[in-house]
Protein backbone atom coordinates (compact mmCIF):
# COMPACT_ATOMS: atom_id res chain seq x y z
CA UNK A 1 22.23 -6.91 0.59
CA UNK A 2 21.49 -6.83 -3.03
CA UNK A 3 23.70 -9.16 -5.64
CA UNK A 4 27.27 -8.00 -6.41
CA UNK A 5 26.78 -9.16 -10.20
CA UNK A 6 27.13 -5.84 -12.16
CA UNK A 7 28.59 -3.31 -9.95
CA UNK A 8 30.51 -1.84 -12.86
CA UNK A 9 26.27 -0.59 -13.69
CA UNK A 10 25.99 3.41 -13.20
CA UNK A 11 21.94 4.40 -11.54
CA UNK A 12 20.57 8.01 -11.94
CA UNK A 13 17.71 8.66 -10.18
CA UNK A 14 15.69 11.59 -11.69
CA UNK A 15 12.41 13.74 -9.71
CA UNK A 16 11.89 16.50 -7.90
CA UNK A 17 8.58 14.97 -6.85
CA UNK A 18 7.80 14.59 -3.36
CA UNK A 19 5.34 11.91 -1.97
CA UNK A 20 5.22 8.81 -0.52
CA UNK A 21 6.26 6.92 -2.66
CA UNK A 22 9.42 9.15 -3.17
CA UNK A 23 10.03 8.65 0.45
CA UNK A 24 10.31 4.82 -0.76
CA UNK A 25 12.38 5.64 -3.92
CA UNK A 26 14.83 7.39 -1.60
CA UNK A 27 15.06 3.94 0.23
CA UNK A 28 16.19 2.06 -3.00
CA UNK A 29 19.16 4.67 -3.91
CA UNK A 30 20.05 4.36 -0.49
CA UNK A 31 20.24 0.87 -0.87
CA UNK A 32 21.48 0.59 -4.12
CA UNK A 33 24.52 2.99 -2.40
CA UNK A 34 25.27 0.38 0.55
CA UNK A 35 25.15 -2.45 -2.29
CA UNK A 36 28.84 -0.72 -4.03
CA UNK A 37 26.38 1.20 -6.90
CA UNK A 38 27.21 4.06 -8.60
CA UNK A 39 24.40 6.38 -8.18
CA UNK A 40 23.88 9.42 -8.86
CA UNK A 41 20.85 12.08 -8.23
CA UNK A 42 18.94 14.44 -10.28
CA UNK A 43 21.29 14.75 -13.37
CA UNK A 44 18.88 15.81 -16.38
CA UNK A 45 21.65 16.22 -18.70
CA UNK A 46 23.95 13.15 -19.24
CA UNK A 47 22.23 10.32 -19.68
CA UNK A 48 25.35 9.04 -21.58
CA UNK A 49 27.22 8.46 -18.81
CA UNK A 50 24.66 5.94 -17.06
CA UNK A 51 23.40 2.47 -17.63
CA UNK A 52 20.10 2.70 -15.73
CA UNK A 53 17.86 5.57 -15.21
CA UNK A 54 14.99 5.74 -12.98
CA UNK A 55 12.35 8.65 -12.77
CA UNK A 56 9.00 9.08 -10.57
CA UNK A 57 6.28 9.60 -12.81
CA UNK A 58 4.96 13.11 -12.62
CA UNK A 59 8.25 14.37 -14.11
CA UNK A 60 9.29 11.26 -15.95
CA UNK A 61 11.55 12.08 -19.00
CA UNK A 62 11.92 8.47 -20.72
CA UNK A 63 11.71 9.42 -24.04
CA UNK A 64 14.37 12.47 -23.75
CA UNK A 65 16.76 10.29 -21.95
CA UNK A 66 16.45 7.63 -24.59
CA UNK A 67 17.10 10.25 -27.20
CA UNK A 68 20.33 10.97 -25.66
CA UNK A 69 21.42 7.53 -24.87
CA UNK A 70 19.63 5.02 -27.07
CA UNK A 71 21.46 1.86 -24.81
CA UNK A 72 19.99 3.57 -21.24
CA UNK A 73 17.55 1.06 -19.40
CA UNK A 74 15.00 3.25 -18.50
CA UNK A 75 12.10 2.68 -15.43
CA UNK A 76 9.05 4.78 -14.30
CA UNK A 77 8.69 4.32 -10.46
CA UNK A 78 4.72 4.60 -9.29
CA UNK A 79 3.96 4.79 -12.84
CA UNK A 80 0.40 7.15 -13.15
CA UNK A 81 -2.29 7.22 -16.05
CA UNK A 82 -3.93 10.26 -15.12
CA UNK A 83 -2.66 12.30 -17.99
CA UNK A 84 -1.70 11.38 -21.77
CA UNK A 85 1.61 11.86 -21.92
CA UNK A 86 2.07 9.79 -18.69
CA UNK A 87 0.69 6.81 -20.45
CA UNK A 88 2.68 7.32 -23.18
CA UNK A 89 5.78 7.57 -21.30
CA UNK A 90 4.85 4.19 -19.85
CA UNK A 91 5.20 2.64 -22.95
CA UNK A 92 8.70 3.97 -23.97
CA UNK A 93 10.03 2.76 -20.69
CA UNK A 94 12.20 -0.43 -20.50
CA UNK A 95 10.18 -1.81 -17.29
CA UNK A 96 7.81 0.09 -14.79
CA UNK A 97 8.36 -0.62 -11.16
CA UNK A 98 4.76 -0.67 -8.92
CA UNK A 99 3.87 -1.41 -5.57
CA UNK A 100 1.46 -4.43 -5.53
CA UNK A 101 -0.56 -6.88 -8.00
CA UNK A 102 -3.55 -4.79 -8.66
CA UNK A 103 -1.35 -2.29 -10.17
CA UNK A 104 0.34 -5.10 -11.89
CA UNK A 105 -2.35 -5.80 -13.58
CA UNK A 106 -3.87 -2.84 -14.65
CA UNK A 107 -0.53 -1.53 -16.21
CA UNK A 108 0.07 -4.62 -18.78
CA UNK A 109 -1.45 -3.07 -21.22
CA UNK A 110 1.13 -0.32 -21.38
CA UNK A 111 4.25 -2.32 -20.30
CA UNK A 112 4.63 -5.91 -19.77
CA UNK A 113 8.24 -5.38 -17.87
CA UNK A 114 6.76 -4.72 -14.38
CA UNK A 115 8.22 -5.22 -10.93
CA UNK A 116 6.35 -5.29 -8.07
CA UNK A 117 8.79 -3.27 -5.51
CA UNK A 118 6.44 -3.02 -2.12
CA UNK A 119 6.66 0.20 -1.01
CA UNK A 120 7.10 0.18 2.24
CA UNK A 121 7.84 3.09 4.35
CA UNK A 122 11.19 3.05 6.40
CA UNK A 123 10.32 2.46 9.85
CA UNK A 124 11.35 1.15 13.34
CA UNK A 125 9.73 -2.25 15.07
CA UNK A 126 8.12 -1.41 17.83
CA UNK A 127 7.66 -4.81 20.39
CA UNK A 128 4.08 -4.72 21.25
CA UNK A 129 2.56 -6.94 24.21
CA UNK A 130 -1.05 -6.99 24.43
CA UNK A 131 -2.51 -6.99 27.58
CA UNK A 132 -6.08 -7.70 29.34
CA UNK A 133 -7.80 -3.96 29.39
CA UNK A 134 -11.03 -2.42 29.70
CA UNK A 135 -10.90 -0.18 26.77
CA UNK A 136 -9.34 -0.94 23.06
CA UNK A 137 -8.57 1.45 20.69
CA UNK A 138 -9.08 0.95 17.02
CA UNK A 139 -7.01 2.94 14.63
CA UNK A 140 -6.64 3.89 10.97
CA UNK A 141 -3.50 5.49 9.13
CA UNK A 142 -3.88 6.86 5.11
CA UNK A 143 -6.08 9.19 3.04
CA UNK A 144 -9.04 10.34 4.06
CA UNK A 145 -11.10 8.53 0.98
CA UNK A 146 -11.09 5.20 2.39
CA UNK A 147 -12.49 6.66 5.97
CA UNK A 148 -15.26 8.46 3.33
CA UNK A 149 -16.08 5.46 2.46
CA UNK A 150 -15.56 3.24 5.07
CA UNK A 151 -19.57 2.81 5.44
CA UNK A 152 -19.52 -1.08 6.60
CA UNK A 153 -16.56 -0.75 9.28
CA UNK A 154 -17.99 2.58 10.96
CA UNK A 155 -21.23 0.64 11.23
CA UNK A 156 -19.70 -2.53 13.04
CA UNK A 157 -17.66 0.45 15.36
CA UNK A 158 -20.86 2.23 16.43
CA UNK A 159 -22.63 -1.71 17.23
CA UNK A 160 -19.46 -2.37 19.28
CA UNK A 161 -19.18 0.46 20.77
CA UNK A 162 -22.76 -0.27 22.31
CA UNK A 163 -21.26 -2.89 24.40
CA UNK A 164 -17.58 -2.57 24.59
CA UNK A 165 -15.86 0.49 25.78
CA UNK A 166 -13.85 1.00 22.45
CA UNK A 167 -12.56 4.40 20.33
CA UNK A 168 -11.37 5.05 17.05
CA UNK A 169 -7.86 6.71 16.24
CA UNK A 170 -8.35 8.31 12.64
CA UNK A 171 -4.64 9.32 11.18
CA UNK A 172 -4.93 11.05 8.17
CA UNK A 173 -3.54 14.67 6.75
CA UNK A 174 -6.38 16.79 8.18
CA UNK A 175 -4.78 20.23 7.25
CA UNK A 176 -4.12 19.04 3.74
CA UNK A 177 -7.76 17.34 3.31
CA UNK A 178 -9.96 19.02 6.06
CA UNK A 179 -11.82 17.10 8.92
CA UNK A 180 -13.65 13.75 8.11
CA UNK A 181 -17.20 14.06 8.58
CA UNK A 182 -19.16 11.31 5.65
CA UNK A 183 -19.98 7.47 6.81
CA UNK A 184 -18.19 8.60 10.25
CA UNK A 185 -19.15 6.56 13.21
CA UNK A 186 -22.49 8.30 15.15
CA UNK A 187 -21.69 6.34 18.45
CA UNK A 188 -18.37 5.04 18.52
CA UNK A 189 -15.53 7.80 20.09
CA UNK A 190 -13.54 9.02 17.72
CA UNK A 191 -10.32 11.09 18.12
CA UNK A 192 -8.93 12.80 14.88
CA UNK A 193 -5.10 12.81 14.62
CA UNK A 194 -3.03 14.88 12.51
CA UNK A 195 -0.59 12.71 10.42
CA UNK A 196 3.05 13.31 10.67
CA UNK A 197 5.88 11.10 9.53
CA UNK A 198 7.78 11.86 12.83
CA UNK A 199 4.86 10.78 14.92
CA UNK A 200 2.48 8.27 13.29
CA UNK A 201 4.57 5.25 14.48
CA UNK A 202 4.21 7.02 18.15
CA UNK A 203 0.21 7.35 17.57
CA UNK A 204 -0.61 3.96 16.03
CA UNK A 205 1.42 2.08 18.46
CA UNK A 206 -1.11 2.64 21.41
CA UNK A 207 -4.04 1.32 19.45
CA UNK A 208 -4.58 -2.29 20.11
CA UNK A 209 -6.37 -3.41 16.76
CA UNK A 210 -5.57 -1.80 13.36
CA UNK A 211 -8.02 -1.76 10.35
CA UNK A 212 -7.26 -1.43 6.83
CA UNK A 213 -10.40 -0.59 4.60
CA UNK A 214 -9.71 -0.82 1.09
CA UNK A 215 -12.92 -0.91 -0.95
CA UNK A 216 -14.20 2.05 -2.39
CA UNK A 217 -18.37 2.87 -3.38
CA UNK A 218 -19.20 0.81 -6.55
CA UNK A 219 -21.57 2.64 -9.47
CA UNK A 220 -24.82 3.03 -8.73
CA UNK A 221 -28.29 3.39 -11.00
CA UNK A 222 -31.47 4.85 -9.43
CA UNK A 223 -29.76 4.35 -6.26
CA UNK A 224 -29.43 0.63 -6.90
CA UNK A 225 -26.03 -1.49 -7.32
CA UNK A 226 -25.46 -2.24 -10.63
CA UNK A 227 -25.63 -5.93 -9.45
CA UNK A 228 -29.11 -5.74 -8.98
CA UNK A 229 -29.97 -5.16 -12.96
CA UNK A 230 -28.32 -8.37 -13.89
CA UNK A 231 -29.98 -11.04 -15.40
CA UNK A 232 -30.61 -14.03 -12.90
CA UNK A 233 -31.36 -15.83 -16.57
CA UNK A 234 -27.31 -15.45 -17.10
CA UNK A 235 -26.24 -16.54 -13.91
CA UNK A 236 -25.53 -13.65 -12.16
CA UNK A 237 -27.44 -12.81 -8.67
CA UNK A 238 -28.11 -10.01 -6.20
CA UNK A 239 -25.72 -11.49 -3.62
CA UNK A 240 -23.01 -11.42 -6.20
CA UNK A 241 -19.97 -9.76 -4.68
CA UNK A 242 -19.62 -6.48 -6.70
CA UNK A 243 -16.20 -5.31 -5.10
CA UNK A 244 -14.21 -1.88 -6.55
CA UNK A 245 -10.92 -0.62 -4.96
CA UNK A 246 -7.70 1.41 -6.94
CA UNK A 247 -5.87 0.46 -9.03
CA UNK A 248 -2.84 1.66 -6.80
CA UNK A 249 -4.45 -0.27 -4.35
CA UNK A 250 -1.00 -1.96 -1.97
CA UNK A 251 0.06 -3.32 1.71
CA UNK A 252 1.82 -0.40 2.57
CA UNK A 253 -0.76 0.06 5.30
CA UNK A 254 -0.83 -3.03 6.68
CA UNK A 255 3.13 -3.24 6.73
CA UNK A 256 2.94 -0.38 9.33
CA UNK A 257 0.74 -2.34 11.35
CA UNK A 258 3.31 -5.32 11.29
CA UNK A 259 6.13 -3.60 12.75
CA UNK A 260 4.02 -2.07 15.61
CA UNK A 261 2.57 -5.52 16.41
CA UNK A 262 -0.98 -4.85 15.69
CA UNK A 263 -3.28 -7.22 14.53
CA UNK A 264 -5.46 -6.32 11.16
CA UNK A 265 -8.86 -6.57 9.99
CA UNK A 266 -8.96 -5.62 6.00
CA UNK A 267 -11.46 -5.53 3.61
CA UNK A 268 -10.27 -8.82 0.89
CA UNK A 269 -8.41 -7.03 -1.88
CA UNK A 270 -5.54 -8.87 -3.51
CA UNK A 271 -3.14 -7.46 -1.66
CA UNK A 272 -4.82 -8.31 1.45
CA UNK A 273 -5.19 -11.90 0.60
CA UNK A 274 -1.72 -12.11 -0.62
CA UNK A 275 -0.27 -11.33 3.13
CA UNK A 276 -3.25 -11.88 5.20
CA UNK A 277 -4.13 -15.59 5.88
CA UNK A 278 -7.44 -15.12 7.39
CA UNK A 279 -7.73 -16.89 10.94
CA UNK A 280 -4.03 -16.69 11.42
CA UNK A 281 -2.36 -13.81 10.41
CA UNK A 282 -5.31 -10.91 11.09
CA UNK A 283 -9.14 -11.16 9.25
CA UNK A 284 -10.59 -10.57 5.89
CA UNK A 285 -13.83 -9.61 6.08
CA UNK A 286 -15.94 -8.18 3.21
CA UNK A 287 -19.51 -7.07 4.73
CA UNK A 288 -20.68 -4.74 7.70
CA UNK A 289 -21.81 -8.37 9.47
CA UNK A 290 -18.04 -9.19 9.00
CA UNK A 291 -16.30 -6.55 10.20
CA UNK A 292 -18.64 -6.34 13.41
CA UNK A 293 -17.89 -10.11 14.21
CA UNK A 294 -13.58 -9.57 13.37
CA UNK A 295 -13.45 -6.64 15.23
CA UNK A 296 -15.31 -8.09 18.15
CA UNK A 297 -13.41 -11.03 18.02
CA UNK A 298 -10.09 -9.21 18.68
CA UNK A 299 -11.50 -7.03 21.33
CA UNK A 300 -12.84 -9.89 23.40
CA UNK A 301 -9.64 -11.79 23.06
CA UNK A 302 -6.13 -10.90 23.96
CA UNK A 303 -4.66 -14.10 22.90
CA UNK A 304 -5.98 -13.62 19.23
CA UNK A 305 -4.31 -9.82 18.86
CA UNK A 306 -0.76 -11.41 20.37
CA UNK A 307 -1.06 -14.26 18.30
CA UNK A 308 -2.11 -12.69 15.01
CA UNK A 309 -0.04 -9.68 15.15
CA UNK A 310 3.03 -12.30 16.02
CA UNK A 311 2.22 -14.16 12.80
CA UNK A 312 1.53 -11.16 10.65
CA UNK A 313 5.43 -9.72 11.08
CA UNK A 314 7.00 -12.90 10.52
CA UNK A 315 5.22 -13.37 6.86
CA UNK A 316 6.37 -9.39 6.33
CA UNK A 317 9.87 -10.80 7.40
CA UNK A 318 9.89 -13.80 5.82
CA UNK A 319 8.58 -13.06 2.61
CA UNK A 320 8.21 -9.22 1.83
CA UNK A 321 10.52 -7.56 3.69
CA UNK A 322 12.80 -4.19 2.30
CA UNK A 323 16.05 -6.41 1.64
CA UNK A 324 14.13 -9.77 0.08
CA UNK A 325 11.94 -6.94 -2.40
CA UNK A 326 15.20 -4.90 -2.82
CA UNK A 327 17.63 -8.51 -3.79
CA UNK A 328 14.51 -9.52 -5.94
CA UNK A 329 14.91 -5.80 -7.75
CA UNK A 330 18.69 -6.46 -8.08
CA UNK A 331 18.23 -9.53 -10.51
CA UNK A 332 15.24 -8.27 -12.55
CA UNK A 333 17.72 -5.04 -12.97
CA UNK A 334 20.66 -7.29 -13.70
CA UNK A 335 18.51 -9.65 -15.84
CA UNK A 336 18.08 -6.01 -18.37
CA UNK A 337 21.14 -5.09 -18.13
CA UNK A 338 22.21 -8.62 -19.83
CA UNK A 339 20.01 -8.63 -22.34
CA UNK A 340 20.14 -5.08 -23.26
């Protein structure tokens, strides 16, 4: 666990906000609890009597708690810059805590105390042997925007699907966002599955390849990439990559695959790159050509989803797992706490 340097340091944890990422925060108290902390939950009142206070940011109250105790070290968890006052709170906090590089960097112009705390969800391994079968199932877990726009992948499901016997698992909240119906795949099979917390580990662990597609529609003019109006004069050119994904963009998704054993195929966002080395650990792929020859390369080969899947969890374990992010989290806190 976590360092035992500072254990005399008192943690509230402030929100009544309920999301994913809360699910995640929930994981830290816990925890910062087994670590010999002091922690307490949802006390809006005495901010005297802590060292360290921690909020989620749609009901972040940084500059109130800093009234009160002018000494507090004070963090916004899955900071958001929807709204004015969110930004704003952003910048009164001591450090913000985010969940992976691209949010990093968007957010250093508000707070240059970050901490990149992967938020992963808390879940079970499941051991995963993949076997020789006639027909693979592809699946996808998270919101319904990146299936929207998932234009490239759908294509290279409905050209497998002409020769393979193949079928796409979609996992995504359809009573909360309604039934997927834009870029969806015309031939391919595909089965639309509620998402639960109790039962998405049970779902995605019969599919036998997992995708992850990240990038999102880029701006448009006349129908025409932006891309295409740049001057060839200035170096730019039509096959320039023009590439646009969140700023929230993170793993999280492909961590789930990692403890089910599945191998990955991900469009190349930072994050992807980060944990995915391509050939070894799953497939980066950034075109509708390049999806259709990753996917078809796992389907065809049994080794390859073993092997790649095997080599995917041990660079989760190794390198990004709950307890190395959480021991990292301890010293950056400690380092404050020092210095304050």
């Amino acid at each position: 666990m976590g360092s035992n340097k500072n254990l005399n340091m008192k943690f509230v944890i402030n929100t009544n906000y309920k999301s994913a990422g809360t699910n995640v925060l929930n994981g830290l108290e816990k925890r910062l609890r087994e670590s010999g902390y002091e922690v307490s939950r949802n006390d809006w009142s005495n901010y005297s009597n802590y060292n360290v206070a921690i909020f989620m940011a749609p009901d972040s109250s940084v500059e109130k708690a800093k009234k009160e105790n002018p000494k507090l070290i004070c963090g916004i968890f899955d900071p958001k810059v929807t709204l004015l006052w969110q930004v704003k709170e952003i910048k009164s906090a001591d450090f913000i805590i985010v969940s992976s590089i691209e949010q990093k960097e968007y957010l250093l112009k508000y707070n240059k105390n970050i901490f990149i705390y992967y938020m992963f969800p808390n879940m079970e391994e499941i051991k995963k042997e993949h076997i020789e079968k006639s027909k693979i199932i592809i699946g996808y877990h998270g919101n319904k925007q990146h299936l929207s726009a998932m234009k490239d992948a759908s294509w290279a499901l409905d050209q497998l699907a002409k020769d393979y016997e193949i079928e796409f698992w979609a996992i995504y909240n359809i009573k909360k966002l309604r039934k997927w119906n834009k870029n969806i795949p015309k031939i391919c099979p595909t089965k639309h599955i509620q998402w639960s917390e109790e039962d998405v580990s049970t779902n995605l662990s019969q599919c036998d390849i997992g995708i992850v597609p990240s990038v999102l529609p880029s701006s448009s003019f006349w129908g025409r990439p932006l891309s295409s109006f740049l001057l060839n004069s200035e170096g730019y050119h039509n096959n320039d990559y023009v590439e646009r994904f969140k700023f929230s963009n993170n793993p999280g998704r492909i961590y789930v695959f990692s403890q089910l054993n599945i191998p990955v195929v991900t469009d190349f966002t930072p994050s992807a790159c980060q944990i995915i080395k391509d050939g070894e650990s799953g497939l980066l792929v950034g075109t509708k050509e390049g999806w259709y020859e990753a996917l078809k390369k796992l389907v065809n080969n049994v080794y390859l989803r073993n092997n790649f899947s095997q080599n995917l969890k041990n660079i989760i374990n190794n390198y990004y797992s709950q307890e190395i992010t959480f021991n990292s989290f301890i010293k950056f806190i400690n380092e404050k706490y020092e210095n304050k």
